[in-house]
N, C-alpha and C. Protein backbone atom coordinates (compact mmCIF):
# COMPACT_ATOMS: atom_id res chain seq x y z
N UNK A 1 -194.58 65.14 158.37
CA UNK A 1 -194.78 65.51 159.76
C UNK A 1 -194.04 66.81 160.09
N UNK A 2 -192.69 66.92 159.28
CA UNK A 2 -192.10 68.25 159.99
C UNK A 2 -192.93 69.68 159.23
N UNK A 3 -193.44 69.27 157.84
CA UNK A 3 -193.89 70.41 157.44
C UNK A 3 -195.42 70.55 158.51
N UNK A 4 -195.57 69.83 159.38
CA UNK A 4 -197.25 69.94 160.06
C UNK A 4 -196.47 70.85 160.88
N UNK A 5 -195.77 70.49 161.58
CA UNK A 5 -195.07 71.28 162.81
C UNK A 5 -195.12 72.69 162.60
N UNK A 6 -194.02 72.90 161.08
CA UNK A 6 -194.04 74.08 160.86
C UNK A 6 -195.35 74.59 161.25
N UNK A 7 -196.21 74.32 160.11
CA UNK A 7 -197.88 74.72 160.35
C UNK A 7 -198.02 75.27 161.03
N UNK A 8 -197.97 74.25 162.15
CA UNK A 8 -198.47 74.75 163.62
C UNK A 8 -197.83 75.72 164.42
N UNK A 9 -196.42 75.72 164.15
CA UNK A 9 -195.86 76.52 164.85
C UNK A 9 -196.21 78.17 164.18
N UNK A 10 -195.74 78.13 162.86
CA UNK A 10 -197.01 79.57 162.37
C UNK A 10 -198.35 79.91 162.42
N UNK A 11 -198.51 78.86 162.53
CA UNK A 11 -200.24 79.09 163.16
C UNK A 11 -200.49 79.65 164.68
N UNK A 12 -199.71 79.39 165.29
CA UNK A 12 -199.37 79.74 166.46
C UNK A 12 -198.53 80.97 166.56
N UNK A 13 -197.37 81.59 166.00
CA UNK A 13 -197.33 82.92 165.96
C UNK A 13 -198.41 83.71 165.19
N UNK A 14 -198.92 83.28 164.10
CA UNK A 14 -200.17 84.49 163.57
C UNK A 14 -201.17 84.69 164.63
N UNK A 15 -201.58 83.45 165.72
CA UNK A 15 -202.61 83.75 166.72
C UNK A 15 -202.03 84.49 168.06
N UNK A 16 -200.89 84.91 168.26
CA UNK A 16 -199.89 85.83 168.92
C UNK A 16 -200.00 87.13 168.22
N UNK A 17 -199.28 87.14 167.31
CA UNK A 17 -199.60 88.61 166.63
C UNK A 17 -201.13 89.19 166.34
N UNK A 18 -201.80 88.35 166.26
CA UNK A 18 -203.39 88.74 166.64
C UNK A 18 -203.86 89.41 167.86
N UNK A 19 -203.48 88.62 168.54
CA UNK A 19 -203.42 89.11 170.02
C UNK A 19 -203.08 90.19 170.23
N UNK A 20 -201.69 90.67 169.71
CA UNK A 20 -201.02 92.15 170.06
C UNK A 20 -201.62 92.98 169.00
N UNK A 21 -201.99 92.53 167.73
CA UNK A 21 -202.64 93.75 167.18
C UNK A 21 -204.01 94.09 167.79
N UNK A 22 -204.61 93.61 168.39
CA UNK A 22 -206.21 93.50 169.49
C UNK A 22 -205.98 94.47 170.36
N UNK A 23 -204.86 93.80 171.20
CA UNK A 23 -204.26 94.87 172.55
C UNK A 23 -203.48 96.17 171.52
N UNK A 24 -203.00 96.41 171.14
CA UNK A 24 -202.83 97.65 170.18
C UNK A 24 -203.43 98.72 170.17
N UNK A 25 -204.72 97.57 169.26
CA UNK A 25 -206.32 98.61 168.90
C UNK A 25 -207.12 99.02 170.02
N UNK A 26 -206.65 98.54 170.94
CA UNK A 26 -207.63 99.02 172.45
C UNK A 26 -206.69 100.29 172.92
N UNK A 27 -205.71 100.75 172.49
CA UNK A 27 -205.19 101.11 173.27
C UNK A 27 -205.09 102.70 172.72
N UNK A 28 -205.66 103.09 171.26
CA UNK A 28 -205.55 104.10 170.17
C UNK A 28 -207.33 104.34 169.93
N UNK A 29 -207.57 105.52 170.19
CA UNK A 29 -209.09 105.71 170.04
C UNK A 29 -209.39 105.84 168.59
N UNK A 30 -208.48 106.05 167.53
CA UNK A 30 -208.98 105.82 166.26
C UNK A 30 -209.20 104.53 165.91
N UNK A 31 -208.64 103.70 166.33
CA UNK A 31 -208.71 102.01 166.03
C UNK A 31 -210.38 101.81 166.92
N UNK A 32 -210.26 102.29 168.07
CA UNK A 32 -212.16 102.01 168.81
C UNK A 32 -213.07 102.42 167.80
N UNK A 33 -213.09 103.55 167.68
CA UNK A 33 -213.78 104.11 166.25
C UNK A 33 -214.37 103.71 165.07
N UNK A 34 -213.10 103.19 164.56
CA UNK A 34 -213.15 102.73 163.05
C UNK A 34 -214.20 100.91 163.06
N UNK A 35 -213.37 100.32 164.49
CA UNK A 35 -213.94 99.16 165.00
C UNK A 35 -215.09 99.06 165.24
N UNK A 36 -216.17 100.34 165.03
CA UNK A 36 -217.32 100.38 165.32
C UNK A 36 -218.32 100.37 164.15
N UNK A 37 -217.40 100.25 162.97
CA UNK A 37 -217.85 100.12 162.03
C UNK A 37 -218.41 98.77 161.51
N UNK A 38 -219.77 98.34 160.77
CA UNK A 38 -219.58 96.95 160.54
C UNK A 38 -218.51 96.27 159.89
N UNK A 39 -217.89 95.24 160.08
CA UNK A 39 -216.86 94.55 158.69
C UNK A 39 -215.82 95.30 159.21
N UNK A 40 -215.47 95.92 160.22
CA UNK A 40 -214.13 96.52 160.64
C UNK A 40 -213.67 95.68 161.98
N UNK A 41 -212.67 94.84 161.94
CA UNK A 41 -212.00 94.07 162.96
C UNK A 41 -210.71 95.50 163.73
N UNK A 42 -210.15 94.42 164.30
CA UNK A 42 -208.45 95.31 164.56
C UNK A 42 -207.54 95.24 163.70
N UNK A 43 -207.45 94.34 162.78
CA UNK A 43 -206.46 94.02 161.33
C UNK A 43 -206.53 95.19 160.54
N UNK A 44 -208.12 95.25 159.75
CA UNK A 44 -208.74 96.24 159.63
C UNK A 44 -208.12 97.67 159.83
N UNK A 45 -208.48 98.05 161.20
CA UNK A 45 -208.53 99.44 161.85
C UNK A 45 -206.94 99.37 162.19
N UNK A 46 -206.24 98.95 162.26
CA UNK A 46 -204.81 99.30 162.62
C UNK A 46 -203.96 99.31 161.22
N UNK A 47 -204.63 98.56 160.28
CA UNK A 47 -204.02 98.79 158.86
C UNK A 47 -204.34 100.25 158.08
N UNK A 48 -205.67 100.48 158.82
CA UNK A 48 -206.10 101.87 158.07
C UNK A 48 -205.37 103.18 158.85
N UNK A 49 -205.20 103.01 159.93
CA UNK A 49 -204.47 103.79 161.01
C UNK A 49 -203.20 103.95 160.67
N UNK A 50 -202.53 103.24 160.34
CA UNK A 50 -201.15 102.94 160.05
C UNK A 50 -200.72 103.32 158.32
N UNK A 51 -201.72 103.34 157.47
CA UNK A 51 -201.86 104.17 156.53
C UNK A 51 -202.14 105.24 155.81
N UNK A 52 -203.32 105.72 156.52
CA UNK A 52 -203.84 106.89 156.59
C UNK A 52 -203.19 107.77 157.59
N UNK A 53 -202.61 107.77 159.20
CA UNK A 53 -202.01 108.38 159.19
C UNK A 53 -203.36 109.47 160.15
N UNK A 54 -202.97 110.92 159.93
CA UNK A 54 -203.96 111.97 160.00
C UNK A 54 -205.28 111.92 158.75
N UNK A 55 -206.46 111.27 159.08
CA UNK A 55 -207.59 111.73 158.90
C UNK A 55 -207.93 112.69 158.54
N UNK A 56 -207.08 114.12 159.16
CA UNK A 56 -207.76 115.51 158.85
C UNK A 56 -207.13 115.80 157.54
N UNK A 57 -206.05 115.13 156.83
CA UNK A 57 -205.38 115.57 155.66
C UNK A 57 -206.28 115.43 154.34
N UNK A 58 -207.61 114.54 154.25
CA UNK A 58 -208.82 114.24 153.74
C UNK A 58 -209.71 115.38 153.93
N UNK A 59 -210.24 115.79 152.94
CA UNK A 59 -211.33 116.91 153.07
C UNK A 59 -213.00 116.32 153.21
N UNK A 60 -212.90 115.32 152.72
CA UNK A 60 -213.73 114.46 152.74
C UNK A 60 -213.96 112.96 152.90
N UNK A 61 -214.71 112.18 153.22
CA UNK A 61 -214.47 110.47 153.16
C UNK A 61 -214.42 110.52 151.57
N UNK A 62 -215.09 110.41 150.90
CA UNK A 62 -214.63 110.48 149.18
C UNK A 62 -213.56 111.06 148.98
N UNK A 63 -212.77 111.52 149.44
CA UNK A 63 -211.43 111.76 149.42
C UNK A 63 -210.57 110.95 149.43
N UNK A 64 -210.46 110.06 150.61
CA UNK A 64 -210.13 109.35 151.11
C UNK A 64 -210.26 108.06 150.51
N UNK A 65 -211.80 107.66 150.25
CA UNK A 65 -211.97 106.65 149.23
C UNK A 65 -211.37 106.44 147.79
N UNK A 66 -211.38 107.70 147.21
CA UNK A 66 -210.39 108.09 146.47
C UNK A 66 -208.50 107.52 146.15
N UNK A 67 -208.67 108.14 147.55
CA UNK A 67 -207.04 107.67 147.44
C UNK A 67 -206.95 106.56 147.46
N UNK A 68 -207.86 105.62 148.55
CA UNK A 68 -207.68 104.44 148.84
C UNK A 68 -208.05 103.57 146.80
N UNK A 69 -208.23 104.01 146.27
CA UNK A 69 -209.09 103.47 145.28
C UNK A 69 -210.21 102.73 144.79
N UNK A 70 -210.58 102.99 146.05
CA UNK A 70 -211.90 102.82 146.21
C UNK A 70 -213.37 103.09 145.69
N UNK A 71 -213.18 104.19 144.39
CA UNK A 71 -214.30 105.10 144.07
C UNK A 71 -214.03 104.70 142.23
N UNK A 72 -215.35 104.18 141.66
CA UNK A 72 -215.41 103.92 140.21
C UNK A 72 -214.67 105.04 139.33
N UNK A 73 -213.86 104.79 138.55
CA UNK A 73 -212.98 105.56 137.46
C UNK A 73 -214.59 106.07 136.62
N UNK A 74 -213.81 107.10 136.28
CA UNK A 74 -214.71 107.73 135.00
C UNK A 74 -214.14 107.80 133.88
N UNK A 75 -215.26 107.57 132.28
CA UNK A 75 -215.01 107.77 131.50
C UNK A 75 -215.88 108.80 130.69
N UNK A 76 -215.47 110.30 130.68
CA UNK A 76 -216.64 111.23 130.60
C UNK A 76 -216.26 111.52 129.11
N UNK A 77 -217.87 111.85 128.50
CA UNK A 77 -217.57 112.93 127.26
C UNK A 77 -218.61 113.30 127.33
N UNK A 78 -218.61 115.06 127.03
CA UNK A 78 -219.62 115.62 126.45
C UNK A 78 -220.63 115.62 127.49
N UNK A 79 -221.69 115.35 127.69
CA UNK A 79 -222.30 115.05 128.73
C UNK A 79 -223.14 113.71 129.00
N UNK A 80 -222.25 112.61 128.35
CA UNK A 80 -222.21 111.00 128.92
C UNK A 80 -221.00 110.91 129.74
N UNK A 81 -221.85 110.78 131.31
CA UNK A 81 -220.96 110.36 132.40
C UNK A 81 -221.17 108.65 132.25
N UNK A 82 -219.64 107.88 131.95
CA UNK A 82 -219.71 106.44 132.15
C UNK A 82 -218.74 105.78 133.49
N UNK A 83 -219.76 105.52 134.32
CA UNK A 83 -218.72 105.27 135.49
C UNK A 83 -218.40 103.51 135.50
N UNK A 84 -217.02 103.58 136.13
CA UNK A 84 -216.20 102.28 135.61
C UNK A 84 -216.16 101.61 136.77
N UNK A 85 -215.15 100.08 136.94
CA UNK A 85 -215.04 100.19 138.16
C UNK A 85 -214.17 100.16 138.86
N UNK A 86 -213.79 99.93 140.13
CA UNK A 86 -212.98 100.76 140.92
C UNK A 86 -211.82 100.90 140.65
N UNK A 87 -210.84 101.83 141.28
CA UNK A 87 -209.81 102.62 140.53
C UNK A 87 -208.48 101.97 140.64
N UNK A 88 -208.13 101.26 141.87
CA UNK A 88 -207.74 100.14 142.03
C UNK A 88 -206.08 101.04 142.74
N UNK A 89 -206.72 102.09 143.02
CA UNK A 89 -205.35 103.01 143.23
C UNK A 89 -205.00 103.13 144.76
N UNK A 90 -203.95 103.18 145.72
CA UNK A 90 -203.80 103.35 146.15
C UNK A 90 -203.35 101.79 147.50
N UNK A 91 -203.47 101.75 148.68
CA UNK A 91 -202.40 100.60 148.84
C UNK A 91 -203.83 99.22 148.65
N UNK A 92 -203.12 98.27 148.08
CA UNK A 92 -203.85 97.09 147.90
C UNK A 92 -204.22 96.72 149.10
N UNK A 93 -203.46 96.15 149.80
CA UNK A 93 -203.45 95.72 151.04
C UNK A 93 -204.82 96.21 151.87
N UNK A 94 -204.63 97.30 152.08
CA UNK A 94 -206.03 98.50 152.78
C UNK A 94 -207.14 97.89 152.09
N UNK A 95 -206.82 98.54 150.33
CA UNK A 95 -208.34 97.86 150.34
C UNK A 95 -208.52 96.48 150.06
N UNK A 96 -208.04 95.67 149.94
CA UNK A 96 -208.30 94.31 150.14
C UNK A 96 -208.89 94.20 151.35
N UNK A 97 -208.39 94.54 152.65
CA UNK A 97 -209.18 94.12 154.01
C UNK A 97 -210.67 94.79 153.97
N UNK A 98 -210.30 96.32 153.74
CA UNK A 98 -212.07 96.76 153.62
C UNK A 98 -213.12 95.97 152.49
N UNK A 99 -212.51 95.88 151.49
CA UNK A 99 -213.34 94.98 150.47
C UNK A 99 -214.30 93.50 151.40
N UNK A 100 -212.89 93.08 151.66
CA UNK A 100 -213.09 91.82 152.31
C UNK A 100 -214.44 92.21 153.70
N UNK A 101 -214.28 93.47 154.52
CA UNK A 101 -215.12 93.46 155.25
C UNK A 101 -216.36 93.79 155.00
N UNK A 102 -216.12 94.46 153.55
CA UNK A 102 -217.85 95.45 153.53
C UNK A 102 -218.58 93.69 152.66
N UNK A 103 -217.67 92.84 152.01
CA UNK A 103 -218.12 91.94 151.53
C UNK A 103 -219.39 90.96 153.03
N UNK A 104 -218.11 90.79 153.93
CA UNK A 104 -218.69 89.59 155.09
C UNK A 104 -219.90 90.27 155.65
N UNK A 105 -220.25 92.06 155.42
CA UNK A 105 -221.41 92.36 155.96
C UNK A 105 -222.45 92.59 155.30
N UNK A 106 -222.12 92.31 153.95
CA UNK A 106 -223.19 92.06 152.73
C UNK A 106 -224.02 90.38 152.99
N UNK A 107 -222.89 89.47 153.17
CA UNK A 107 -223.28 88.15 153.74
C UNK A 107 -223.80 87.79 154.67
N UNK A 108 -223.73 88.90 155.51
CA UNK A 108 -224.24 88.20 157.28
C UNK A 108 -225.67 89.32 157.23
N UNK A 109 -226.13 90.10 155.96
CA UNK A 109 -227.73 90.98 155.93
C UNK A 109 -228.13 90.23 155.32
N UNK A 110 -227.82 89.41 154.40
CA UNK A 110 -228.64 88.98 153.25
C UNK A 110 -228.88 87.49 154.12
């Protein structure tokens, strides 16, 4: 019974800190933005905000994807391009949530 409590009682601060990361993301026009994306919540968009930082330091979104590690490794010779998969570089965390989102909007087309 006391470990339920616990439970609940963390279950009950994570649905608090939800809350304030929500009110957060309303309150930063890059978080509206990004939120407009499919598979992008406020968890999401305030984790990418909070990582990334300035946007303009990216020359490109493949840039960016890049860093995030997001973009298949290569294994080139000669002129056999073998593309691998992803690079796995850059913060886990980030892309774990985008993974996780571009996944739930693969599920909710199909």
């Amino acid at each position: 019974m006391e470990l339920y409590d616990q439970f609940l009682a963390l279950e009950k601060k994570v649905k608090e800190y939800n809350k304030k990361i929500a009110f957060l993301c309303q309150l930063r026009p890059e978080c509206q933005r990004l939120m407009e994306v499919a598979g992008i919540g406020p968890l999401t968009a305030s984790a990418f905000v909070a990582s990334v930082g300035d946007p303009h330091t990216f020359k490109n979104g493949r840039q960016c994807a890049a860093w995030l590690g997001l973009v298949p490794r290569q294994r080139s010779s000669g002129n056999k391009i073998t593309l691998l998969g992803i690079s796995k570089r850059g913060d886990p965390y980030l892309r774990t949530l985008l993974i996780h989102g571009g996944r739930s909007v693969v599920n909710i087309c199909h």
